[in-house]
N, C-alpha and C. Protein backbone atom coordinates (compact mmCIF):
# COMPACT_ATOMS: atom_id res chain seq x y z
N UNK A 1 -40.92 81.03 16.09
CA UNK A 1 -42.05 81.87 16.41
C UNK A 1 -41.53 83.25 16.81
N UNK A 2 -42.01 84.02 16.16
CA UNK A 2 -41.51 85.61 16.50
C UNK A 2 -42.63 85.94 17.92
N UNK A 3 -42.18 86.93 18.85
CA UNK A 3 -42.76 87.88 19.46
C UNK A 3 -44.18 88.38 19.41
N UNK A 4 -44.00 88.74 18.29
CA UNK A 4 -45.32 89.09 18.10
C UNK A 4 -46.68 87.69 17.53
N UNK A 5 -46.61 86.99 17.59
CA UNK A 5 -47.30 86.09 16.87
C UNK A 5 -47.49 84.89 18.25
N UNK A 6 -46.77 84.95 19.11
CA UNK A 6 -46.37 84.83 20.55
C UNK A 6 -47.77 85.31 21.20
N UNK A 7 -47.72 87.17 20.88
CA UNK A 7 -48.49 87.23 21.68
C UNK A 7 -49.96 87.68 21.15
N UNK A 8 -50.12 87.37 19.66
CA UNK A 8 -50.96 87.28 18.99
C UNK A 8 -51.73 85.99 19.46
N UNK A 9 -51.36 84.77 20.03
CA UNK A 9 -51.40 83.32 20.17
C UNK A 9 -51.88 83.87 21.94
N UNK A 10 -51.53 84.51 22.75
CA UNK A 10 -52.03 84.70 24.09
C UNK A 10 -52.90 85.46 24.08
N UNK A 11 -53.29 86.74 23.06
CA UNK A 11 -54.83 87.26 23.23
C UNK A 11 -56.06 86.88 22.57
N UNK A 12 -55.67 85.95 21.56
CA UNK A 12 -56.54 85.07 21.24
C UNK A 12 -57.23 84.29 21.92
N UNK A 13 -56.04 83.30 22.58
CA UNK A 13 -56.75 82.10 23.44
C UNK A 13 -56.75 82.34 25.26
N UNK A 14 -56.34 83.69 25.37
CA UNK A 14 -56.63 84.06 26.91
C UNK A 14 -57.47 85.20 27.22
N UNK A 15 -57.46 86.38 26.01
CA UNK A 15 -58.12 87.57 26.08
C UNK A 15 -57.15 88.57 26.11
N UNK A 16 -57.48 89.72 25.53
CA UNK A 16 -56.34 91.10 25.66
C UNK A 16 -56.21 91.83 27.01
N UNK A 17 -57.45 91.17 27.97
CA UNK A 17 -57.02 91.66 29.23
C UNK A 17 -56.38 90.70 30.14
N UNK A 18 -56.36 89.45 30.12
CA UNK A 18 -56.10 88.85 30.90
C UNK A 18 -54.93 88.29 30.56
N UNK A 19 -54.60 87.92 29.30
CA UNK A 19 -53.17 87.68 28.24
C UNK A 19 -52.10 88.36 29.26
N UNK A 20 -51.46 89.72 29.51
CA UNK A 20 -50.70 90.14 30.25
C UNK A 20 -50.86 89.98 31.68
N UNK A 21 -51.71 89.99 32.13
CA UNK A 21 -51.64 89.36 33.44
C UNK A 21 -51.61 88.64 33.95
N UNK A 22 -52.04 87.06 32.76
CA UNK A 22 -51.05 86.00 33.24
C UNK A 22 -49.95 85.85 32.64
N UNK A 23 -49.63 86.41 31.47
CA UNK A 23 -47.78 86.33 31.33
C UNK A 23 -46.51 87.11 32.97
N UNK A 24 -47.46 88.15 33.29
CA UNK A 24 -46.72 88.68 34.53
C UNK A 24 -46.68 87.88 35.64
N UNK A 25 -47.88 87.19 36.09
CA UNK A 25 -48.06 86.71 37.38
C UNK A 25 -47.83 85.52 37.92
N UNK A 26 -48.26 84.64 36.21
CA UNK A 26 -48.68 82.89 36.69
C UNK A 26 -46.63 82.20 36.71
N UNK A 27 -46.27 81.66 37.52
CA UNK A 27 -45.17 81.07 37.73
C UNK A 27 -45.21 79.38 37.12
N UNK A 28 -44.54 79.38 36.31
CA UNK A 28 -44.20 78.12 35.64
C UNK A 28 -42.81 77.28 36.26
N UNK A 29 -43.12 75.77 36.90
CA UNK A 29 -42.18 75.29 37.19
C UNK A 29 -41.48 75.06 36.33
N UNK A 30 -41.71 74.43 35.22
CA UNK A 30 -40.78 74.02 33.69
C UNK A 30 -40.34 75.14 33.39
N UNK A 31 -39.98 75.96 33.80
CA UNK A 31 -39.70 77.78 32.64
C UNK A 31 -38.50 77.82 34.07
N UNK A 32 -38.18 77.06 35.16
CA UNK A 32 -37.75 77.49 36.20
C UNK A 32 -37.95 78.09 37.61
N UNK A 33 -39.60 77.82 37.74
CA UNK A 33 -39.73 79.00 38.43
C UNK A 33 -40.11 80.55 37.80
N UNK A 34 -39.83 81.01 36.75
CA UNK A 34 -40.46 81.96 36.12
C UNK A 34 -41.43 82.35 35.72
N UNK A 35 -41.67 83.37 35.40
CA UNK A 35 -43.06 84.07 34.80
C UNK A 35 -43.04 83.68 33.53
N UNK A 36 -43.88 83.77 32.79
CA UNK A 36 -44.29 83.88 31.06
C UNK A 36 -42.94 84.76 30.73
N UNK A 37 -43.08 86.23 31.70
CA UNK A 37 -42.50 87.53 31.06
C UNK A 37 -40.96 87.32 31.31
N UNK A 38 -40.97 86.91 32.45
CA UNK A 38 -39.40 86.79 32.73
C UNK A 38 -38.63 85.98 32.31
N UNK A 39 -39.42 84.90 31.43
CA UNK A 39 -39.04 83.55 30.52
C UNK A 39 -38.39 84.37 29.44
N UNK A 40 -39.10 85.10 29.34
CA UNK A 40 -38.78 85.53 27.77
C UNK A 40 -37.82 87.04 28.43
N UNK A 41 -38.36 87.87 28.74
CA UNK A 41 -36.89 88.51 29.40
C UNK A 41 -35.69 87.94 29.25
N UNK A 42 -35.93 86.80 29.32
CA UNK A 42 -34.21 85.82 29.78
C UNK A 42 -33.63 85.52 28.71
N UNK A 43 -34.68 85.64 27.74
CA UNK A 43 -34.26 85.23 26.33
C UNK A 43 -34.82 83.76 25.75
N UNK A 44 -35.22 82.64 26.46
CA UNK A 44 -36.19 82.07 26.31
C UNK A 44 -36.85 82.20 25.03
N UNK A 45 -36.86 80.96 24.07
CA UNK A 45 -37.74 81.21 22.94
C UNK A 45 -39.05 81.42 23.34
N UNK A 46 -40.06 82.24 22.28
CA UNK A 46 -41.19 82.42 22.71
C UNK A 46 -42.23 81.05 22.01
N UNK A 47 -41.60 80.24 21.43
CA UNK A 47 -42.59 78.78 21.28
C UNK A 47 -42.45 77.70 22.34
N UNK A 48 -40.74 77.70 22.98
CA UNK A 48 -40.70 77.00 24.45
C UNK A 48 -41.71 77.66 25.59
N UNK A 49 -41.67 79.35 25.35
CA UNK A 49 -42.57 79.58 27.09
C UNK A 49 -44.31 79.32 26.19
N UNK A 50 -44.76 79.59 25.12
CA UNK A 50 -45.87 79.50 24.90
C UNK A 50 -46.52 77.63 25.27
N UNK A 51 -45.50 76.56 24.55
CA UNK A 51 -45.88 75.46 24.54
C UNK A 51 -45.90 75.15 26.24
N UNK A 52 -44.67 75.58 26.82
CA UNK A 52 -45.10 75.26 28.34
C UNK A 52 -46.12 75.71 29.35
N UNK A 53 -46.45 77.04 28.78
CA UNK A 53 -48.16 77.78 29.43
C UNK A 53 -49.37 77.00 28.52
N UNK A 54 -49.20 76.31 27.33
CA UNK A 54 -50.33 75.54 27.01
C UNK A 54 -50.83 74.51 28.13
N UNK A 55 -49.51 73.41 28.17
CA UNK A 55 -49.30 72.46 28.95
C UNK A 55 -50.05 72.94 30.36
N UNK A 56 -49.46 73.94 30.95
CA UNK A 56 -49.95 73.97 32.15
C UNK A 56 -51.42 74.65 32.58
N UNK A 57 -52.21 75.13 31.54
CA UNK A 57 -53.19 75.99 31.37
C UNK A 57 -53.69 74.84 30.92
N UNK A 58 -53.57 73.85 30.33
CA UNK A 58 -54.71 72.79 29.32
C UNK A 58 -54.93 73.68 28.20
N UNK A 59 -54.83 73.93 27.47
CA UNK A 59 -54.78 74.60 26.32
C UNK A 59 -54.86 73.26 25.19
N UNK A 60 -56.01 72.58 24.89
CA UNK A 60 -56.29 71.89 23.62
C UNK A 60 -55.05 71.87 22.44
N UNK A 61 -54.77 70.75 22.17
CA UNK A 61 -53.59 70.67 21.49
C UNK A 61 -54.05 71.39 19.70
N UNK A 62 -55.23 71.33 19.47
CA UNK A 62 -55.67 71.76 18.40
C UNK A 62 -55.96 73.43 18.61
N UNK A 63 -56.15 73.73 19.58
CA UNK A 63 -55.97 75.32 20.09
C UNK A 63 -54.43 76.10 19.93
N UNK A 64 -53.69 75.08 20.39
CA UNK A 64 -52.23 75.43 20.27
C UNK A 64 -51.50 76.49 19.09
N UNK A 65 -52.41 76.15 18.00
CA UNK A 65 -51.38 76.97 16.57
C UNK A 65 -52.25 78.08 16.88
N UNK A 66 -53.32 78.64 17.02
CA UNK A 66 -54.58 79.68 17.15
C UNK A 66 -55.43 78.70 16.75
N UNK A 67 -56.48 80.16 16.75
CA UNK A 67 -57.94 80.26 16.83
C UNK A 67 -58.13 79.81 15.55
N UNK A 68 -58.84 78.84 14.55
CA UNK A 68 -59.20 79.32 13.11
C UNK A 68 -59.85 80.04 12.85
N UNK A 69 -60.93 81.02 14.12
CA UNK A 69 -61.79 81.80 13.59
C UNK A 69 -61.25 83.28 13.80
N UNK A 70 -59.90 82.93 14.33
CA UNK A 70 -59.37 84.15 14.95
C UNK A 70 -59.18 85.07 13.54
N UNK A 71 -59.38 86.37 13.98
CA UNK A 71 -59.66 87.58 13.07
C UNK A 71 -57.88 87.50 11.95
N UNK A 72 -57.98 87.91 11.09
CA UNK A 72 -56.48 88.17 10.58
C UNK A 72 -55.81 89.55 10.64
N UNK A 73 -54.31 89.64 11.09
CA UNK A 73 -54.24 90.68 11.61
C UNK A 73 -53.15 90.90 10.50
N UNK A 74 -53.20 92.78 10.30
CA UNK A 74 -51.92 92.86 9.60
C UNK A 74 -50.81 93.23 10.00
């Protein structure tokens, strides 16, 4: 999973305003103790910190890949 498609997958299923503010804020025990941001700062793949903020958010396992109605972006 690239970066961008990462966070194509967090403003979809969280919103473009709220997407970064829980990658900054919400602390994940499985990530270490880390943020979303600092997961991936660390170098952290971005499908390990995404699948572990599903998990802990409840994020519908059929929600997981995206939205199907989600817009297509180029």
């Amino acid at each position: 999973m690239r970066i961008s498609h990462f966070w194509t997958l967090m403003h979809d299923e969280f919103g473009e305003t709220y997407a970064p503010t829980l990658a900054r804020d919400h602390v994940l025990g499985v990530l270490g103790g880390r943020s979303v941001m600092q997961a991936l700062d660390d170098g952290m793949h971005p499908r390990l910190v995404w699948l572990a903020l599903c998990d802990d958010m409840d994020v519908p396992h059929e929600r997981r890949l995206g939205r199907e109605d989600a817009p297509e972006r180029a």
